[in-house]
Protein backbone atom coordinates (compact mmCIF):
# COMPACT_ATOMS: atom_id res chain seq x y z
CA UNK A 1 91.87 84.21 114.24
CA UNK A 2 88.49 84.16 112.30
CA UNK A 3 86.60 85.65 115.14
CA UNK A 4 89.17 88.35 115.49
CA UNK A 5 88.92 89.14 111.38
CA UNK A 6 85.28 89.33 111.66
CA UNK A 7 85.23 91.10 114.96
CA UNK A 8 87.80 93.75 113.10
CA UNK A 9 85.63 93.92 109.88
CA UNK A 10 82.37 94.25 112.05
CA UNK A 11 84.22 97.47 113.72
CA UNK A 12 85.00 99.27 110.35
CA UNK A 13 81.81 98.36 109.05
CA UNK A 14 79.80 100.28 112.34
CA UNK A 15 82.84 102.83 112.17
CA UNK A 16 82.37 103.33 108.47
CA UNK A 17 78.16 103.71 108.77
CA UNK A 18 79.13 106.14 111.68
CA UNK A 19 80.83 108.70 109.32
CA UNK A 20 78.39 108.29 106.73
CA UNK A 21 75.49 109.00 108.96
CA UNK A 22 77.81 111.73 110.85
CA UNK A 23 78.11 113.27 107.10
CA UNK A 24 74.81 112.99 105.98
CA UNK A 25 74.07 114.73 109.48
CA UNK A 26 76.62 117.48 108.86
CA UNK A 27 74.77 118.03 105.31
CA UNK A 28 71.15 117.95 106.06
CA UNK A 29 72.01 121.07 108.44
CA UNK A 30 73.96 122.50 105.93
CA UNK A 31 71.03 122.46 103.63
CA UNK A 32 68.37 123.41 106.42
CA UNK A 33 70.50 126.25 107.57
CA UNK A 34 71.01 127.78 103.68
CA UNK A 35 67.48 127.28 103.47
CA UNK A 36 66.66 129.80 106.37
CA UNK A 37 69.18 132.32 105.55
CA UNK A 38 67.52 132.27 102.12
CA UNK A 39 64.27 133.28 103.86
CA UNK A 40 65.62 135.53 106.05
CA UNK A 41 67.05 137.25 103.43
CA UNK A 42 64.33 137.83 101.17
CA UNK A 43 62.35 138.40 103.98
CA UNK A 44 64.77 141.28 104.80
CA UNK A 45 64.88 142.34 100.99
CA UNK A 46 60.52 142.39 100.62
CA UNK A 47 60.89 144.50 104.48
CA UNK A 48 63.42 146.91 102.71
């Protein structure tokens, strides 16, 4: 029974740091991206 608790807690532990790093993921290329349209942008606005 305790091996199964911990063997459960260890899975939503890895699960849970899965989702965070699958988050912090999504937002670094969210950031990254923004950041290039932003020079693209006034790249295009100093061409024009």
């Amino acid at each position: 029974m305790f091996k199964y608790l911990f063997n459960h807690e260890s899975l939503l532990i890895s699960a849970g740091s899965m989702v965070t790093l699958a988050v912090l993921a999504l937002l670094s290329c969210y950031v990254v991206l923004s950041g290039i349209g932003r020079l693209i942008s006034s790249a295009l606005g100093t061409a024009v």
